[in-house]
Protein backbone atom coordinates (compact mmCIF):
# COMPACT_ATOMS: atom_id res chain seq x y z
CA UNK A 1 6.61 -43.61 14.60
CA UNK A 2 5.85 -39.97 14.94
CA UNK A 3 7.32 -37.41 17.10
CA UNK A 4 4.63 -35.91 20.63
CA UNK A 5 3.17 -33.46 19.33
CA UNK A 6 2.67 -31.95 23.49
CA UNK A 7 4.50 -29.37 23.88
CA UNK A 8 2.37 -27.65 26.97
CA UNK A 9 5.54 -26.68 28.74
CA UNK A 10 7.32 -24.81 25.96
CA UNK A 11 4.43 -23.01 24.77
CA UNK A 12 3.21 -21.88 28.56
CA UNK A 13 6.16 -21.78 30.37
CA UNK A 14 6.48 -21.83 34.30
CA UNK A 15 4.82 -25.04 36.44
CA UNK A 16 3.16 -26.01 32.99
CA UNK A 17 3.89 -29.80 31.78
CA UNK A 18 3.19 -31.60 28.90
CA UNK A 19 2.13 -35.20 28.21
CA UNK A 20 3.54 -37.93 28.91
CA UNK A 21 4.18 -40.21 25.81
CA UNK A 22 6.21 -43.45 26.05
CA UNK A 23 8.31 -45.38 25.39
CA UNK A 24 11.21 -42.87 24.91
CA UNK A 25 13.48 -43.38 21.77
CA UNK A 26 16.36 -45.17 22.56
CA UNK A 27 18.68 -41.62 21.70
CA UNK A 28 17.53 -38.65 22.52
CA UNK A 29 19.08 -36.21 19.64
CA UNK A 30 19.60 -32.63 20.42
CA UNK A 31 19.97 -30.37 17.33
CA UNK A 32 20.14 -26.46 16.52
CA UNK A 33 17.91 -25.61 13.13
CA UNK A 34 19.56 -22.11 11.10
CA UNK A 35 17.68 -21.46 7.88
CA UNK A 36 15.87 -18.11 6.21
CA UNK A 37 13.07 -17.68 5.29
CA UNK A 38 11.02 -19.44 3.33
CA UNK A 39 13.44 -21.53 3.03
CA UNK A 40 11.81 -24.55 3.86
CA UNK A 41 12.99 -25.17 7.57
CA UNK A 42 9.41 -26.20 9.00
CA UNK A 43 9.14 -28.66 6.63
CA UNK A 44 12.47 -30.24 7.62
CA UNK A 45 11.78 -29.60 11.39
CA UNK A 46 8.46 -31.74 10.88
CA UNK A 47 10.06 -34.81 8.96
CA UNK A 48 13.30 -34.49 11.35
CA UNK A 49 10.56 -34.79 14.15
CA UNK A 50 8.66 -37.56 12.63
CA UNK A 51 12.18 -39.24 11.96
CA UNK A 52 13.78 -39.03 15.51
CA UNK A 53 10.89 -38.33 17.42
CA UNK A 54 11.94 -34.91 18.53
CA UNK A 55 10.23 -32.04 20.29
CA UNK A 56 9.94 -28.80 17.55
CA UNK A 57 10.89 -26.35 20.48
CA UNK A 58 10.46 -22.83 18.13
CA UNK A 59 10.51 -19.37 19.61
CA UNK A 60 8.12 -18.25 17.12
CA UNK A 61 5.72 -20.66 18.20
CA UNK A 62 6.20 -19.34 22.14
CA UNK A 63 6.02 -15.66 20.99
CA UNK A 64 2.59 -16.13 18.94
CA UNK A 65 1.58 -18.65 21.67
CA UNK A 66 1.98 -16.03 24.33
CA UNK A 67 0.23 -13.33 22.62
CA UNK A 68 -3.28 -15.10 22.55
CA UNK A 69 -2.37 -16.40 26.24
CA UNK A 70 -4.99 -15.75 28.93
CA UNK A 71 -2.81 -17.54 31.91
CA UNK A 72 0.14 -15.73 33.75
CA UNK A 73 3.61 -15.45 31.76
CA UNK A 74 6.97 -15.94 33.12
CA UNK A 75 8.84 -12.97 34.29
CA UNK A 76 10.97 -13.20 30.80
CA UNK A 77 8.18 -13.75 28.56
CA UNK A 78 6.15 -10.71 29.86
CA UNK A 79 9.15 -8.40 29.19
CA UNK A 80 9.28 -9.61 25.31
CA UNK A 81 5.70 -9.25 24.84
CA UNK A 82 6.12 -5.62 26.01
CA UNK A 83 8.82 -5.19 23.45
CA UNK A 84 7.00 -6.37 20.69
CA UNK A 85 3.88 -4.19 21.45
CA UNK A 86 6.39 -1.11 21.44
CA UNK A 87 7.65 -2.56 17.72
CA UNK A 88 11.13 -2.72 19.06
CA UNK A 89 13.39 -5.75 18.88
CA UNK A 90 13.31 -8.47 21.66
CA UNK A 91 16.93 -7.53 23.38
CA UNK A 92 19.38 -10.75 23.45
CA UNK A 93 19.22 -10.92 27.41
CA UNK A 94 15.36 -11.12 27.39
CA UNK A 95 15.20 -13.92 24.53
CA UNK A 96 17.76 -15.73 26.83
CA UNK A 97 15.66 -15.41 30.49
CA UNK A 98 12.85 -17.07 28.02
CA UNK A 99 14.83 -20.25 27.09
CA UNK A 100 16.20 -20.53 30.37
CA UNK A 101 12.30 -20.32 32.00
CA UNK A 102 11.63 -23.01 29.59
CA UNK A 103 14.82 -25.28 30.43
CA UNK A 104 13.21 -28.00 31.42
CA UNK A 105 12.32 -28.95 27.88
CA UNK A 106 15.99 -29.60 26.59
CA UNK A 107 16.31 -31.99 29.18
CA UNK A 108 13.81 -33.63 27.87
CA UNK A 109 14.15 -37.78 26.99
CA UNK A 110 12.57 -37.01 23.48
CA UNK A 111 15.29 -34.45 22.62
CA UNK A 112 14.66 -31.23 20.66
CA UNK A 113 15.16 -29.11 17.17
CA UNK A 114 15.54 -26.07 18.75
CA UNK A 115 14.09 -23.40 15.87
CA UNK A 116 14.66 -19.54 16.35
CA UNK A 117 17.50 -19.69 19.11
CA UNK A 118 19.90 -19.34 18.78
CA UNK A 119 20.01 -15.87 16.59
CA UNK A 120 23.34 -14.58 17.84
CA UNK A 121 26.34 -15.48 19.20
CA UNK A 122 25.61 -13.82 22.29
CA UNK A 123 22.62 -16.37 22.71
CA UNK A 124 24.84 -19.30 21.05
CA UNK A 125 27.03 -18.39 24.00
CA UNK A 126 24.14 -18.50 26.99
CA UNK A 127 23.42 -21.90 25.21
CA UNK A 128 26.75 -23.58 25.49
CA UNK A 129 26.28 -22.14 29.34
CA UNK A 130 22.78 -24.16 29.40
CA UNK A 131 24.14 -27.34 28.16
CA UNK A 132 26.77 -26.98 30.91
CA UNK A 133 24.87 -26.65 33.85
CA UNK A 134 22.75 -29.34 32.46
CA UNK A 135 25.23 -31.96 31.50
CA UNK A 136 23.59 -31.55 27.63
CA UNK A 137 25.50 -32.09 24.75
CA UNK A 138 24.91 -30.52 21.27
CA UNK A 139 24.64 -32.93 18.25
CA UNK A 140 24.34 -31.17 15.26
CA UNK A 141 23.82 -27.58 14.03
CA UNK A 142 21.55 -27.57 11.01
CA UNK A 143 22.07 -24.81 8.77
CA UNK A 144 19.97 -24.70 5.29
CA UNK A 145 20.75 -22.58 2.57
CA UNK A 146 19.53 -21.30 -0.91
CA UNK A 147 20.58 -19.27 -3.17
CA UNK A 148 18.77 -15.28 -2.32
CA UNK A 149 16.93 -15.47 -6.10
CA UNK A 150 15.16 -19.05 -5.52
CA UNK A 151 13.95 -17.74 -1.78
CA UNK A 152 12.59 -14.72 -3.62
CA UNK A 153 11.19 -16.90 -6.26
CA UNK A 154 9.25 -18.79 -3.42
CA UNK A 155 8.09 -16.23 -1.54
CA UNK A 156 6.90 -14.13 -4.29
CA UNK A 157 4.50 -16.60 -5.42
CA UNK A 158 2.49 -16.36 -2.28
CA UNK A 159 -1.09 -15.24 -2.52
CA UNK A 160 -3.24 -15.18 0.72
CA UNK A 161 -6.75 -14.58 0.68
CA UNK A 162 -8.26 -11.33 2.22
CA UNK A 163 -11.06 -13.24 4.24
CA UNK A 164 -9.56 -16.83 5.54
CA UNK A 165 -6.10 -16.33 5.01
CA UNK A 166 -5.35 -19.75 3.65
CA UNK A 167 -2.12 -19.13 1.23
CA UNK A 168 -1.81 -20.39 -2.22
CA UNK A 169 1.41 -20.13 -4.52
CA UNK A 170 0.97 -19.23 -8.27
CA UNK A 171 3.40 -22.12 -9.28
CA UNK A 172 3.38 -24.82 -7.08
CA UNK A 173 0.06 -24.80 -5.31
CA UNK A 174 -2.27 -21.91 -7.65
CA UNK A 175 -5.93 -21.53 -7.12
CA UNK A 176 -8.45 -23.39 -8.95
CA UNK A 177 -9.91 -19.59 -10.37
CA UNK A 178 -7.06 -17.08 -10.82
CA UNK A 179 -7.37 -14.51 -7.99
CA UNK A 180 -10.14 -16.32 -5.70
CA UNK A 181 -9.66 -18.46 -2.97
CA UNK A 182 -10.66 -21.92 -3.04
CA UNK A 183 -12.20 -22.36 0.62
CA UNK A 184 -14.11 -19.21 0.40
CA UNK A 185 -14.17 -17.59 -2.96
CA UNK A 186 -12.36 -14.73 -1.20
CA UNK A 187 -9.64 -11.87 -2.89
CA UNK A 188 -6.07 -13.16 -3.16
CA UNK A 189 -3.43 -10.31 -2.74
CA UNK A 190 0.24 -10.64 -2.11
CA UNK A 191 1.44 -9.05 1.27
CA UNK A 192 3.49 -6.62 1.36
CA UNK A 193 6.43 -9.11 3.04
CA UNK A 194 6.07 -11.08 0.02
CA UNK A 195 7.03 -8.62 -2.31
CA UNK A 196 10.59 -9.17 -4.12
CA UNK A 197 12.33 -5.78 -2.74
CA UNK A 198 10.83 -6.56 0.99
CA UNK A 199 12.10 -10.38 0.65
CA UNK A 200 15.43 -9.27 -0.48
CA UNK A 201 15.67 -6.88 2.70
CA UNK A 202 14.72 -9.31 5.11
CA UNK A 203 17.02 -11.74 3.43
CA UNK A 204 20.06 -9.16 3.60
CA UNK A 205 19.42 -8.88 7.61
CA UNK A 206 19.26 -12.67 8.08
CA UNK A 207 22.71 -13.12 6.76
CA UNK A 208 23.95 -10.31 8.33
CA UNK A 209 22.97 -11.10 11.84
CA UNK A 210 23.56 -15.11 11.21
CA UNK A 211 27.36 -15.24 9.59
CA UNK A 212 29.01 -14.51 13.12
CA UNK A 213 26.57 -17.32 14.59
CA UNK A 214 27.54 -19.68 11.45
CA UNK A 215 31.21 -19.23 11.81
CA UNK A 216 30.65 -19.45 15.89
CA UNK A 217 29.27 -23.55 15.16
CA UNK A 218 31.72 -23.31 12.49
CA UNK A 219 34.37 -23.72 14.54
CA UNK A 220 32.93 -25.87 16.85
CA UNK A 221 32.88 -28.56 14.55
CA UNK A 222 28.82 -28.90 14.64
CA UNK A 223 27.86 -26.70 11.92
CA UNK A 224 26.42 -29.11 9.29
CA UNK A 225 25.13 -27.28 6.12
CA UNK A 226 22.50 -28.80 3.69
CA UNK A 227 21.36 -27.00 -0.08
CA UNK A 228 17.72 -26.84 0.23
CA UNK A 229 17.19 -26.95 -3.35
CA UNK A 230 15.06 -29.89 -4.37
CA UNK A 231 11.78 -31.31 -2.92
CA UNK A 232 11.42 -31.79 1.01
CA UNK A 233 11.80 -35.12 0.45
CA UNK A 234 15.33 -34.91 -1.57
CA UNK A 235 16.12 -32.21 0.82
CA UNK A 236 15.35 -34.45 3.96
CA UNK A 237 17.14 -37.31 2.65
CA UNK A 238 20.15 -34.82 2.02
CA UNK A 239 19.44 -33.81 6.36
CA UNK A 240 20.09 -37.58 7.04
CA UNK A 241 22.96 -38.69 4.97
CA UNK A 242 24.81 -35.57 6.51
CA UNK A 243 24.15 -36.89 9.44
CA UNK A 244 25.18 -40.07 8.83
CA UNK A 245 28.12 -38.76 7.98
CA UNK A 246 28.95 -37.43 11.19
CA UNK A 247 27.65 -40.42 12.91
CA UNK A 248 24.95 -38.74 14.40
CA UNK A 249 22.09 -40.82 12.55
């Protein structure tokens, strides 16, 4: 059975509330998702979702949600968005007052894969302070990894087109006519984040800021990482026997 795809009161925020689907499942997991990217994490997220029916609680998802918002944002939220306009980085205390406005939804019967927080330890830290006050408990900390050349290799291949902006890859998914888009006949180009030497930067910052938070789960004894190399499927069926393993599937 698939996962509720609702998830009103994560997106909005504040007094807003999302579906009600039932019955419940009969455990309510509660995991952490680490991975770069293009790594494949989304992918995982949905089958993991589809699998346990879990919420997908992402940060991205609130952040691009909140930009195209016309309704009133929480106090938290409003600060971030101000932030981002400026081009500066979201501080760790703001990122924080959003998951904590948006609480409600890890004390949620469905559970959650909680996907962008958190980023530091700093936030790992607030977390642990969530679950407390909560009575929550943290199954599993999902980290994926690949090696840097096979990320590049992925992301490299992307082509998006000019006008619709649907993406193609020039291995694994290439247009029918080299170049064009398929929908709309449009220009493919590869964006500048796509390039190898912009990849390999981004990748470089991801590790740098996410090997405290690794070793933090580390110790905890939740850390649980997985070698995304393979198809989603292999790759997903890699997610549940390591979770098996712990006894958490």
């Amino acid at each position: 059975m698939s996962a509720p795809a609702d998830r009103t009161a994560w997106l909005q925020g504040g007094e807003a509330a999302c579906k009600t689907y039932q019955p419940y499942p009969e455990r309510a997991y509660r995991m952490v998702l680490l991975g770069a990217p293009g790594i494949g994490k989304g992918t995982q997220a949905e089958l993991l979702c589809k699998r346990f029916r879990t919420c997908h609680l992402s940060t991205g998802d609130v952040f691009r949600a909140a930009k195209s918002s016309q309704g009133p944002l929480g106090p938290a939220m409003q600060a971030a968005l101000g932030y981002m306009q400026r081009g500066e980085l979201v501080p760790d205390e703001t990122v924080i007052d959003m998951v904590r406005e948006r609480v409600e939804c890890l004390k949620c019967d469905y559970g959650f894969l909680l996907d962008g927080f958190p980023r530091t330890v700093q936030q790992a830290e607030a977390l642990d302070r969530m679950f407390q006050e909560t009575g929550l408990v943290l199954d599993a900390v999902l980290n994926y990894e690949l090696p840097v050349e096979k990320v590049v290799e992925r992301l490299s291949g992307r082509r998006t087109c000019k006008d619709c902006k649907t993406t193609f890859h020039v291995r694994t998914m290439p247009p029918k006519v080299e170049g064009k888009c398929d929908k709309c006949g449009g220009e493919l180009y590869q964006r500048e984040d796509d390039r190898p030497e912009s990849i390999r930067v981004r990748l470089k910052a991801y590790e740098e800021s996410t090997a405290p938070l690794k070793d933090y789960y580390a110790k905890t004894g939740l850390l649980i990482t997985i070698q995304a190399d393979g198809t989603p499927e292999q790759v997903f069926e890699q997610t549940i026997g390591a979770l098996r393993d712990r006894g958490k599937a």
